[in-house]
Protein backbone atom coordinates (compact mmCIF):
# COMPACT_ATOMS: atom_id res chain seq x y z
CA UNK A 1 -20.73 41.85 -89.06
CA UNK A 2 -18.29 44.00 -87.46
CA UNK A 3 -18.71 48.17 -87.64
CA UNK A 4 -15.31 48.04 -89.64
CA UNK A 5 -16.00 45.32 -92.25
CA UNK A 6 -19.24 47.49 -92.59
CA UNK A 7 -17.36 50.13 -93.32
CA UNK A 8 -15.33 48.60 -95.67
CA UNK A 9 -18.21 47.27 -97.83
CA UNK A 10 -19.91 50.60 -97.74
CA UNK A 11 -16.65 52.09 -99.35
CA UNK A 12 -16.68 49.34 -101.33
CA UNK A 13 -20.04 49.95 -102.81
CA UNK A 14 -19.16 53.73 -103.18
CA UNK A 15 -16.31 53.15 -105.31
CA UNK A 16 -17.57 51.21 -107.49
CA UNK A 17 -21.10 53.59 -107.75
CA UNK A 18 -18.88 56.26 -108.20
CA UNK A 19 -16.87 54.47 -110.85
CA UNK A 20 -19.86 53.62 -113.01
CA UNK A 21 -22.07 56.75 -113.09
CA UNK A 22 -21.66 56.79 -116.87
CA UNK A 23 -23.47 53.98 -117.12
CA UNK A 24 -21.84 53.20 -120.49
CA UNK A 25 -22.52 56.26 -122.78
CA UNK A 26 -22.71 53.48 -125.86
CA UNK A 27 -23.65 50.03 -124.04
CA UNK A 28 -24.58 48.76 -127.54
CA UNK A 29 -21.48 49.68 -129.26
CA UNK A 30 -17.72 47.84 -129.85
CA UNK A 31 -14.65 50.04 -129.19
CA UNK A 32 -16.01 52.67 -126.78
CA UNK A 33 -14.95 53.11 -122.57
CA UNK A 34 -18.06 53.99 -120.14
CA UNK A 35 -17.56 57.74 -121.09
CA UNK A 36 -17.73 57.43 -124.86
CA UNK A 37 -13.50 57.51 -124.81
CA UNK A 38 -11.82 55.14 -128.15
CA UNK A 39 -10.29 52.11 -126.60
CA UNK A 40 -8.10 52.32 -129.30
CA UNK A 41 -6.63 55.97 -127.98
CA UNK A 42 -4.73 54.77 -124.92
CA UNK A 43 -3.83 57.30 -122.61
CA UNK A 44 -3.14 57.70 -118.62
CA UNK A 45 -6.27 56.83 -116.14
CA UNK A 46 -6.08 59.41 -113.78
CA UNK A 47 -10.16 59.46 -112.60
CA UNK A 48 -10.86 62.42 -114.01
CA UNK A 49 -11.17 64.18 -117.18
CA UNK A 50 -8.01 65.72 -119.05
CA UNK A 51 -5.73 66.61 -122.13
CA UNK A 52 -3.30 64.97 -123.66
CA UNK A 53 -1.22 65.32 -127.28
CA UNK A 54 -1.14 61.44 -128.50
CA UNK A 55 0.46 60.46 -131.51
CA UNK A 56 0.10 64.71 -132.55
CA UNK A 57 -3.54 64.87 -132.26
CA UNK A 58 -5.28 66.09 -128.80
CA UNK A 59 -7.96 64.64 -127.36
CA UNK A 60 -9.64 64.60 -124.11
CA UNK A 61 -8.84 61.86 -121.80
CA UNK A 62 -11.38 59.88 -120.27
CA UNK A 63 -10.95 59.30 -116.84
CA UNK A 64 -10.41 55.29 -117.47
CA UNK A 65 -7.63 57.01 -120.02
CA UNK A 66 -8.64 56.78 -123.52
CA UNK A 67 -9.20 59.53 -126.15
CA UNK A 68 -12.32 61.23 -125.98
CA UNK A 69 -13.97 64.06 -128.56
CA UNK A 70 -16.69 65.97 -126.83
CA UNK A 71 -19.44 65.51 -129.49
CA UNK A 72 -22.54 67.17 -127.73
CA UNK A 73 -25.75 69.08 -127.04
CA UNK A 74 -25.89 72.03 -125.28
CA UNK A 75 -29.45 73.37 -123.21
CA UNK A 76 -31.00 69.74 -122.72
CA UNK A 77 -31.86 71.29 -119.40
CA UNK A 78 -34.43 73.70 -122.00
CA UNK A 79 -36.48 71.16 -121.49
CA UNK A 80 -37.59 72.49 -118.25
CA UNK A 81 -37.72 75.42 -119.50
CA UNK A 82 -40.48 76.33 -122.23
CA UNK A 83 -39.73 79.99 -122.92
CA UNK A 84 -42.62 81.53 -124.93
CA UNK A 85 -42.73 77.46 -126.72
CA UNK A 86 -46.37 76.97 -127.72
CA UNK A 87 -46.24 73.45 -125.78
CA UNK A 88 -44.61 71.96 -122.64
CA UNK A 89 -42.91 68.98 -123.32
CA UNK A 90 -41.70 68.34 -119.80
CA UNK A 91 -45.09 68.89 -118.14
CA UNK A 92 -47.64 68.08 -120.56
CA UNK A 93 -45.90 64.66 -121.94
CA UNK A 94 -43.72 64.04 -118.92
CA UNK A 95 -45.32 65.17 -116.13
CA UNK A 96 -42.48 67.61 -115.08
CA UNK A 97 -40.33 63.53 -114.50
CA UNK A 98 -36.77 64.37 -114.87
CA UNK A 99 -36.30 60.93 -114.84
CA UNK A 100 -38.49 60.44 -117.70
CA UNK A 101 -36.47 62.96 -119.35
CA UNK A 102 -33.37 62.12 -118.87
CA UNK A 103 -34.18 58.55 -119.92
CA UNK A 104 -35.33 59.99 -123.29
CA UNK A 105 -32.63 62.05 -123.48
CA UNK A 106 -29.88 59.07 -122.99
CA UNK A 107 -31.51 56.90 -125.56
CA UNK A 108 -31.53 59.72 -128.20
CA UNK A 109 -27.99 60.20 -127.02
CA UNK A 110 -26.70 56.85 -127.80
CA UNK A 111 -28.54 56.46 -131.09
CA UNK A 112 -27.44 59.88 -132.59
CA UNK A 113 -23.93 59.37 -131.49
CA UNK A 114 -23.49 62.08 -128.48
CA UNK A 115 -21.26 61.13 -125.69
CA UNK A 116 -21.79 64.71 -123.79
CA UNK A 117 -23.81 67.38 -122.49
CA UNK A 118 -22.40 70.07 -123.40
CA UNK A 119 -23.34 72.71 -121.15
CA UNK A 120 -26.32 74.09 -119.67
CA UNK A 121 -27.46 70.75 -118.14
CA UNK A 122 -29.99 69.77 -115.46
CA UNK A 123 -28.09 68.67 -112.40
CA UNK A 124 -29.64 65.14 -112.76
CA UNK A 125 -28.50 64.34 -116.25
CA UNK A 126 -24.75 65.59 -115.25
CA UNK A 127 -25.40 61.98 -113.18
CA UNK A 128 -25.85 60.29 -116.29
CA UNK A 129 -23.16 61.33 -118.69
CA UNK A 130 -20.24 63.84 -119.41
CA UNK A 131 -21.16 67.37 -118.50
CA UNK A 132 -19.54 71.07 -118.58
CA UNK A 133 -20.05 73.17 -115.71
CA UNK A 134 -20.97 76.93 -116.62
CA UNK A 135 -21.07 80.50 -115.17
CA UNK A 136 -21.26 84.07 -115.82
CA UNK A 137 -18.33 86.11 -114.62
CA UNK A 138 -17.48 88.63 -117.04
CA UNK A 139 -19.89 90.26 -119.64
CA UNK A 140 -22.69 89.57 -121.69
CA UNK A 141 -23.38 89.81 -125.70
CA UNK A 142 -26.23 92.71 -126.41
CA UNK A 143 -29.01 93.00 -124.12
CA UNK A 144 -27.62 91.92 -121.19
CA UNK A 145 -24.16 93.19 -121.16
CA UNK A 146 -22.52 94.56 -118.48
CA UNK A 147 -19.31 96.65 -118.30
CA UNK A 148 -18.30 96.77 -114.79
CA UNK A 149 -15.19 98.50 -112.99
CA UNK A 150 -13.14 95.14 -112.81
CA UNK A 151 -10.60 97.52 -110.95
CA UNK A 152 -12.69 97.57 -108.20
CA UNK A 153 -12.83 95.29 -105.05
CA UNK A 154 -16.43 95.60 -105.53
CA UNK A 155 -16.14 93.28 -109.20
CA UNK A 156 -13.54 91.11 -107.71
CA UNK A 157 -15.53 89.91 -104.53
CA UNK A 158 -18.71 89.46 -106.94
CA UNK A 159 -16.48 87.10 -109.86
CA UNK A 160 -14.92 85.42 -106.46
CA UNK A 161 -18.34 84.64 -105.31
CA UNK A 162 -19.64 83.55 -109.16
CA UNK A 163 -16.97 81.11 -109.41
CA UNK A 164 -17.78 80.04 -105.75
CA UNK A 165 -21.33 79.50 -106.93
CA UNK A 166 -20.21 77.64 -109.41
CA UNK A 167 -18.44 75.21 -107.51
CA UNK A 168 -21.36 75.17 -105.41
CA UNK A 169 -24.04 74.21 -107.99
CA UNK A 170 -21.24 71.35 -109.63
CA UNK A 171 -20.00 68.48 -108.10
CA UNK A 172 -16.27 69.18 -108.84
CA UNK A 173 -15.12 66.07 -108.03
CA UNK A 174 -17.93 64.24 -110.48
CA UNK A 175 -15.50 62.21 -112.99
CA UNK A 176 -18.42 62.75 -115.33
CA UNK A 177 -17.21 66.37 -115.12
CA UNK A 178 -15.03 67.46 -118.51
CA UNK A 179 -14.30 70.92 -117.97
CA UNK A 180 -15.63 74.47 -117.25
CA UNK A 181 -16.58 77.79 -118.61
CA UNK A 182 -16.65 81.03 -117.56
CA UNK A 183 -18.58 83.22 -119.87
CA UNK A 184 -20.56 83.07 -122.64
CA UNK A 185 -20.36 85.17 -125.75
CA UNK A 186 -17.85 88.38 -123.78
CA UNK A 187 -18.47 91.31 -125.42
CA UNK A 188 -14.77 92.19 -125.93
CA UNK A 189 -14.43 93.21 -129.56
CA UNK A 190 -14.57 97.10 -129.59
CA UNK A 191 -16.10 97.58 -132.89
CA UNK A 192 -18.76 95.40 -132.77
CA UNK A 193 -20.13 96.13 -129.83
CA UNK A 194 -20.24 99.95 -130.18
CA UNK A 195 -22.40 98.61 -133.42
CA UNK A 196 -24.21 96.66 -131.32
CA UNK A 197 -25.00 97.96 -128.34
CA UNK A 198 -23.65 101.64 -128.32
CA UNK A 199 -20.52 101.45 -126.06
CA UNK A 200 -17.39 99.36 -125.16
CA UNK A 201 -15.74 98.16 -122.07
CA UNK A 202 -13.57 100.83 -122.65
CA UNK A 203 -16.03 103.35 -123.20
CA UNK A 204 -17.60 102.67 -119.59
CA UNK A 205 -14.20 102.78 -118.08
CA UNK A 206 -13.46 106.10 -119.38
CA UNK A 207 -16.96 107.49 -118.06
CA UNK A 208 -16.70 106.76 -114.65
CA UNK A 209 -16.08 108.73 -111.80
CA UNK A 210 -13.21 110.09 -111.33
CA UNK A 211 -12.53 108.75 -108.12
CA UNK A 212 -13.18 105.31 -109.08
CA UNK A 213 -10.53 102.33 -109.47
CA UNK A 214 -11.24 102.11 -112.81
CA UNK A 215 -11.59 105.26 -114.03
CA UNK A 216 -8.06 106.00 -111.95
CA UNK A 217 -6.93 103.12 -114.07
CA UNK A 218 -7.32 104.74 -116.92
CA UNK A 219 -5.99 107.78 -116.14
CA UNK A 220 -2.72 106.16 -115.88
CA UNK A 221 -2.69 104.57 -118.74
CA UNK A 222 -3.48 107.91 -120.90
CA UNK A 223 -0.44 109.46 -118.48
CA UNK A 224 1.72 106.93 -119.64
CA UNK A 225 0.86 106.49 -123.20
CA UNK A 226 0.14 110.16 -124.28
CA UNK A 227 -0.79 110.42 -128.01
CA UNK A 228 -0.10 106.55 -128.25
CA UNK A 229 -2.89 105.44 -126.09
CA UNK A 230 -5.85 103.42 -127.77
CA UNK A 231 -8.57 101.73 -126.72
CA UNK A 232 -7.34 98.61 -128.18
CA UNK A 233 -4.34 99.03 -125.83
CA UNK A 234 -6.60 99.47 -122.92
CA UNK A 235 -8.69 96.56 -123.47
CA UNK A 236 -5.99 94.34 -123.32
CA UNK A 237 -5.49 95.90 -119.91
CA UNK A 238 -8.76 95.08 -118.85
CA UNK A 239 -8.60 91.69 -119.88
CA UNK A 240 -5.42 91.15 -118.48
CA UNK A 241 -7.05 92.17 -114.86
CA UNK A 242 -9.87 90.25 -115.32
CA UNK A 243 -8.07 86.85 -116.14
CA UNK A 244 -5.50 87.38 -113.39
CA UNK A 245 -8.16 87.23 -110.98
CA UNK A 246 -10.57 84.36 -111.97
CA UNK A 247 -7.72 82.30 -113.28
CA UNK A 248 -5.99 81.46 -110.18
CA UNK A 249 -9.49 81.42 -107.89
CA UNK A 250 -10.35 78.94 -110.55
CA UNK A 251 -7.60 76.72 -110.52
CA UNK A 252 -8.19 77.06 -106.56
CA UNK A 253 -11.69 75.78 -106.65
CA UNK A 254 -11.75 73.52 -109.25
CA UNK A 255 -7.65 71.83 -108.61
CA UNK A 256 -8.44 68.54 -110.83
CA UNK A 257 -10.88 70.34 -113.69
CA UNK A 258 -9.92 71.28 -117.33
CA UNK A 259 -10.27 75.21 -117.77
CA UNK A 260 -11.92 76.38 -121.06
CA UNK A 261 -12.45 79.83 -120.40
CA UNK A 262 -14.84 81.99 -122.19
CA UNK A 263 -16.80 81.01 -125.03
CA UNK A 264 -15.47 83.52 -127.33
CA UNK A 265 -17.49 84.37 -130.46
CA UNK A 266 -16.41 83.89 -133.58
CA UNK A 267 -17.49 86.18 -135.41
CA UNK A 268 -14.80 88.67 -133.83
CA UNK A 269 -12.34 86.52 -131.98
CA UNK A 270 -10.38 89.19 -129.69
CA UNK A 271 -6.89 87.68 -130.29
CA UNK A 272 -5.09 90.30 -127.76
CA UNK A 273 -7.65 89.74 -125.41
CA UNK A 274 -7.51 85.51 -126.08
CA UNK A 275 -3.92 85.80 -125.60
CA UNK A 276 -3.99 87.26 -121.87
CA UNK A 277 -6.42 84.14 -120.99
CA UNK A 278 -3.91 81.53 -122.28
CA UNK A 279 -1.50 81.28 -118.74
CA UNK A 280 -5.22 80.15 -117.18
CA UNK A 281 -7.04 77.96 -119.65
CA UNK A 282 -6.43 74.47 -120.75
CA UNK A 283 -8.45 74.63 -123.96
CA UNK A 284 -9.74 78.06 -126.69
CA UNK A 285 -13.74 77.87 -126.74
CA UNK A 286 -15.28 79.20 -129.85
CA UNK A 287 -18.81 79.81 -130.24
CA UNK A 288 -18.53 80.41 -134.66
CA UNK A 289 -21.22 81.39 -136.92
CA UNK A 290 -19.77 79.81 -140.26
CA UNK A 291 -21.92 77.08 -142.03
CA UNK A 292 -19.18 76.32 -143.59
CA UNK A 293 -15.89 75.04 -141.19
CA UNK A 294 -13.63 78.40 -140.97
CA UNK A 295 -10.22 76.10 -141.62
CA UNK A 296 -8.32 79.56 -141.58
CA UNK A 297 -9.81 81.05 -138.73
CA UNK A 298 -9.46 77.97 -137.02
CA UNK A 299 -5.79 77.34 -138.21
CA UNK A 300 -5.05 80.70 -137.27
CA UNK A 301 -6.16 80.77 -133.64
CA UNK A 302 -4.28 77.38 -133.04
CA UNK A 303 -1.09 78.64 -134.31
CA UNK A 304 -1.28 81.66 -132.27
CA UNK A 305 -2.76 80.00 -128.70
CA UNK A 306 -0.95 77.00 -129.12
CA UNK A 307 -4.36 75.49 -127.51
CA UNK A 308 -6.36 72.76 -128.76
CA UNK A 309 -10.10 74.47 -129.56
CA UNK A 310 -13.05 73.31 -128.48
CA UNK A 311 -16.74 74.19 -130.64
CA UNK A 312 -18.96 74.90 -127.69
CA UNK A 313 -22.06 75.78 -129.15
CA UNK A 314 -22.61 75.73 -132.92
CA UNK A 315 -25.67 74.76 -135.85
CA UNK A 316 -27.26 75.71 -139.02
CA UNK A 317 -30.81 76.00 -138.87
CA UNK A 318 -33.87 75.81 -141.60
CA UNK A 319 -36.79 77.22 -141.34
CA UNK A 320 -40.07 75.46 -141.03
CA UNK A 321 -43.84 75.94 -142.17
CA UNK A 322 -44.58 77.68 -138.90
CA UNK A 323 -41.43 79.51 -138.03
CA UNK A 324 -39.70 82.26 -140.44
CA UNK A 325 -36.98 83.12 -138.27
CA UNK A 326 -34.56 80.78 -137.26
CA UNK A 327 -32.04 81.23 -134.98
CA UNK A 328 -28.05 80.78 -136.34
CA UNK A 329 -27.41 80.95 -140.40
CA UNK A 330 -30.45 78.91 -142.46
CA UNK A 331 -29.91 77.03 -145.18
CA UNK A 332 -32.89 76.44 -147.58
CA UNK A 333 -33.46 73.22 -146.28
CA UNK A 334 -32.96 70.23 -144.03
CA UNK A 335 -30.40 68.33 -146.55
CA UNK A 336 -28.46 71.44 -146.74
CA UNK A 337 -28.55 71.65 -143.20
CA UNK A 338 -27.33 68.25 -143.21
CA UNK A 339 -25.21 68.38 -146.17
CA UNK A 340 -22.87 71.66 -144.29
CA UNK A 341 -22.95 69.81 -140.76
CA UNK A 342 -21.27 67.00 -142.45
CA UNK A 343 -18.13 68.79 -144.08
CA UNK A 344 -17.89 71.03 -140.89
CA UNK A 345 -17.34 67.84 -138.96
CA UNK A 346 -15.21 66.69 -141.63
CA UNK A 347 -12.95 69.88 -141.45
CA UNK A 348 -12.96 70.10 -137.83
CA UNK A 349 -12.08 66.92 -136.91
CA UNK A 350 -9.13 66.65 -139.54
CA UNK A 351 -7.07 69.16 -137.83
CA UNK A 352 -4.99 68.05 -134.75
CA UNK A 353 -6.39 70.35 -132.63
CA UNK A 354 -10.40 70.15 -132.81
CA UNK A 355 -11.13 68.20 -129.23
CA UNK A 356 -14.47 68.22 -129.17
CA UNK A 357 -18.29 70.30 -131.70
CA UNK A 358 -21.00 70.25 -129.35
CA UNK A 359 -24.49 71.38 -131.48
CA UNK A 360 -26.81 74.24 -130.05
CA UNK A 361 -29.96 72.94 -128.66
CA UNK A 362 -31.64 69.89 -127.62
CA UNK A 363 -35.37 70.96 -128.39
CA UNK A 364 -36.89 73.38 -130.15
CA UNK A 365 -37.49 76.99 -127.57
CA UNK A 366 -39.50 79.87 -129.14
CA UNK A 367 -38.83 83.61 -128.01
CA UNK A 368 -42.05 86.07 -128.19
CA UNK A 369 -39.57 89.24 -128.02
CA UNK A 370 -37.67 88.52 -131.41
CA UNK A 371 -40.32 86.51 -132.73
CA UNK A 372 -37.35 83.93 -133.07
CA UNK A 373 -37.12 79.77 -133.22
CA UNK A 374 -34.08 78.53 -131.82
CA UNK A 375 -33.98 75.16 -133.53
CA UNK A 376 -33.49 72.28 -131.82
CA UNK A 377 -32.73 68.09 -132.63
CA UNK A 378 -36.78 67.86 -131.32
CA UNK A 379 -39.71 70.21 -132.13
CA UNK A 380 -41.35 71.61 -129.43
CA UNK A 381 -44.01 68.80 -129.04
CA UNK A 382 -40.71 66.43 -128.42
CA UNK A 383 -41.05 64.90 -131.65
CA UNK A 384 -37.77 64.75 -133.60
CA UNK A 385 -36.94 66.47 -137.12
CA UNK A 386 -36.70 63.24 -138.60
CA UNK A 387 -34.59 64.28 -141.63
CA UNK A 388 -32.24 66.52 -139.62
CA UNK A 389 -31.62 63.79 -136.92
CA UNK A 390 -31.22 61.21 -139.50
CA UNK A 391 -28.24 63.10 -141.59
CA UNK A 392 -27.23 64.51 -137.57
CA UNK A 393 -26.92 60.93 -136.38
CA UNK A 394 -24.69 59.72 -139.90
CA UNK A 395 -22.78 62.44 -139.48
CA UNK A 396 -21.58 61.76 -135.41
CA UNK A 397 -20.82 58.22 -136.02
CA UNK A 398 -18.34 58.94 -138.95
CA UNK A 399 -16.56 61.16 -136.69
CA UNK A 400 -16.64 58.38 -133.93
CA UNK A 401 -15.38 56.06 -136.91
CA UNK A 402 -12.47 58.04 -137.66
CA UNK A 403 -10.94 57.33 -133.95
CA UNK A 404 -12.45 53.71 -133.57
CA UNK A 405 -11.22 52.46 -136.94
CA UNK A 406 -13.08 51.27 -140.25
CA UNK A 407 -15.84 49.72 -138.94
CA UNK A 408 -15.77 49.59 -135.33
CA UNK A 409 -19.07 51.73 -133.96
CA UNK A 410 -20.27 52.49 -137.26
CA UNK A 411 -24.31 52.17 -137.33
C-alpha cells in the first residue's frame, strides 16, 4: 500500500470516528439522530451544534440537522468528586474507572430520557454525548464573589486568559460540543447582594483608589450625571465593559460555538444588565428557583431579549430520613417532587422559546459547612431514588414525545 492511499484511509477512518462519537444517545429508540435531535425537526447539517427558528419554535440543531432540546444533568463529573459525601462512589464501587462511570452514566442516560450533559462534565464523558463547556470570568454568588476593577488591564488580561483556558480544557471543534458559558450565578442585582453579602459591584468601584481605572471610571460618570447618577446607572456601565470584552474574545476562540452567556439567576434577573449581553450571546441562561414554571417571568424575558432561554441548572428537592436540609425548594415528598417537575416541563416546553431544562445534579454531594444535601438522581452510595427517577424518567420522554409525535420514543 502506497504512503498516500494510507493516508487516505487514515482520514477515512477519522471522519467517520469523528462523525460517530455520540454513539447514538438513544440506540434503542425510533425517531431520534445520534445526538438525541427529532428526525422529524429537519433542519441544516452544518457539523456542529446551532439555532434555528423552525416552523416558530427554536430548537437546537444537531449537527446531522435536526431539532434538538437540551434535556440534561449538570455535575456528573461530582462523581469524582465526593465533597464531605459519607461514601465514594467512584473509588469504593468503581475503583476511581471513568470508564466504568461513564458507562453507568450513559445507560441511566438513555433510560431516563437525557440526551446531554449539561455542564460541569468530566472530559471523558464530553466523548460520549452532548456537553457544555464552562468557565468563570466574571463574579461569583456569596462566598466567593469577587468585584474586580473590570476597567483595568489587569481584569481584562485575566478574563482573556479564562476564556483561553477554556478553550484549552474543551475541544472546540468536538461536534458533541452545544454551547458555552461564562459564569455562573453573577452577582449583578444590587439589592440582593448588599443583603447578601454586604456590598455591590458598584460599591467596590466607588471604594477604590483614586488613581485606579475604575475608580477614575466612576468619577466620570458622577461628573457627568450630577444629582442623576445611580448605581443602577453605573452597573449597566460595568456590564456593558465587561461584555464588550469577553464577547468578541469569545466569538474569536470559539468561531463555530453557540454563546449562552452567564447563567443568570432567577431569582433577580438583571434585565439592564441582560440587555448589554444580548449583541454577544446566542441564547438567555437562567438558573430559576420556582417549583412551579415562572410562565411570566419567562414570557417576560423572551419578549424583552428576543432570545430563546435555556434552563441551565434547575430541581426541587425532598428531604430524606438522614438529611434535613436539602438543597433548592423541598416539597414534602418525592410525588410532589415529581408531580411539580412534570408541569414545569409542561410549561416550559409549550412556549416557543424554551430550547433546552437541564436538572441540577447527577448524584447525591453532601457539604459539612452548611450541613446541606444537594440532591441528586442517585444517593450517595450510587443507588438511585427509585420513585424520583421513575416520575423523572416519565416526565423526559413526554417532552421527547411532544417533538417525535404520538407515540414515537415513548417508553
Amino acid at each position: 500500500m502506497t504512503k498516500l492511499k494510507r493516508l487516505v484511509l487514515f482520514q477515512c477512518f477519522t471522519l467517520f470516528v469523528l462523525g460517530n462519537v455520540a454513539a447514538e444517545v438513544f440506540p434503542a429508540n425510533q425517531g431520534f439522530d445520534q445526538y438525541g435531535g427529532y428526525l422529524a425537526v429537519k433542519g441544516e447539517a452544518t457539523g456542529r451544534f446551532r439555532l434555528d427558528n423552525i416552523n416558530g419554535r427554536y430548537f437546537l440543531i444537531t449537527p446531522d440537522g435536526h431539532g434538538f432540546v437540551s434535556l440534561g444533568v449538570t455535575h456528573t463529573i461530582g462523581l469524582g468528586s465526593p465533597e464531605d459525601s459519607r461514601y465514594d462512589f467512584l473509588r469504593q464501587r468503581l475503583g476511581g474507572d471513568w470508564t466504568r462511570a461513564n458507562r453507568g452514566i450513559v445507560t441511566n442516560f438513555q433510560k431516563w430520557g437525557y440526551n446531554c450533559l449539561g455542564y460541569g462534565s468530566h472530559k471523558s464523558t464530553r466523548e460520549m454525548l452532548p456537553h457544555f463547556a464552562s468557565g468563570k470570568v466574571s463574579s461569583w454568588l456569596e462566598k466567593q464573589v469577587e468585584f474586580p476593577d473590570v476597567f483595568s488591564d489587569n481584569w481584562k488580561n485575566k478574563a482573556r486568559h479564562a476564556l483561553e483556558l477554556m478553550a484549552k480544557n474543551y475541544d472546540i471543534d468536538h461536534p458533541n460540543l452545544v454551547g458555552i458559558y461564562w459564569t455562573d450565578m453573577p452577582a449583578w442585582d444590587i439589592t440582593r447582594a448588599k443583603r447578601r453579602i454586604g456590598r455591590s459591584w458598584v460599591d467596590v468601584i466607588r471604594t477604590l483608589p483614586d488613581e485606579t481605572p475604575g475608580k477614575k471610571r466612576y468619577q466620570q460618570f458622577i461628573e457627568k450625571k450630577g444629582k442623576d447618577a445611580s448605581d443602577d446607572d453605573f452597573l449597566v456601565i460595568i456590564a456593558r465593559e465587561i461584555y464588550s470584552h469577553i464577547g468578541p474574545i469569545t466569538r474569536a476562540l470559539f468561531p463555530d460555538t453557540l454563546v449562552f452567556g452567564e447563567r443568570y439567576s432567577g431569582a433577580a434577573l438583571p434585565m439592564e444588565v441582560i440587555i448589554e449581553a444580548l449583541p454577544y450571546i446566542d441564547v438567555v441562561s437562567v438558573q430559576p428557583n420556582d417549583s412551579n414554571y415562572p410562565a411570566e417571568k419567562f414570557d417576560n424575558l423572551y419578549k424583552k431579549t428576543g432570545k430563546p432561554i435555556m434552563i441551565c441548572d434547575h430541581q426541587t428537592s425532598f428531604n430524606t430520613k438522614e438529611h434535613s436540609n436539602v438543597m433548592w425548594n423541598t416539597l414534602p415528598d418525592v410525588k410532589s417532587v415529581g408531580k411539580a417537575h412534570a408541569t414545569y416541563l409542561e410549561g416550559g416546553f409549550a412556549t416557543p422559546f424554551i430550547i433546552g431544562y437541564n436538572r441540577c445534579q447527577y448524584i447525591d454531594r453532601y457539604k459539612n459547612r452548611q450541613k446541606l444535601l444537594k440532591q441528586g438522581l442517585l444517593q450517595v452510595d450510587g443507588n438511585p431514588y427509585d420513585e424520583l427517577v421513575k416520575s423523572v424518567q416519565k416526565n423526559t420522554w413526554r417532552v421527547h414525545a411532544r417533538f417525535l409525535g404520538a407515540s414515537a420514543g415513548s417508553k
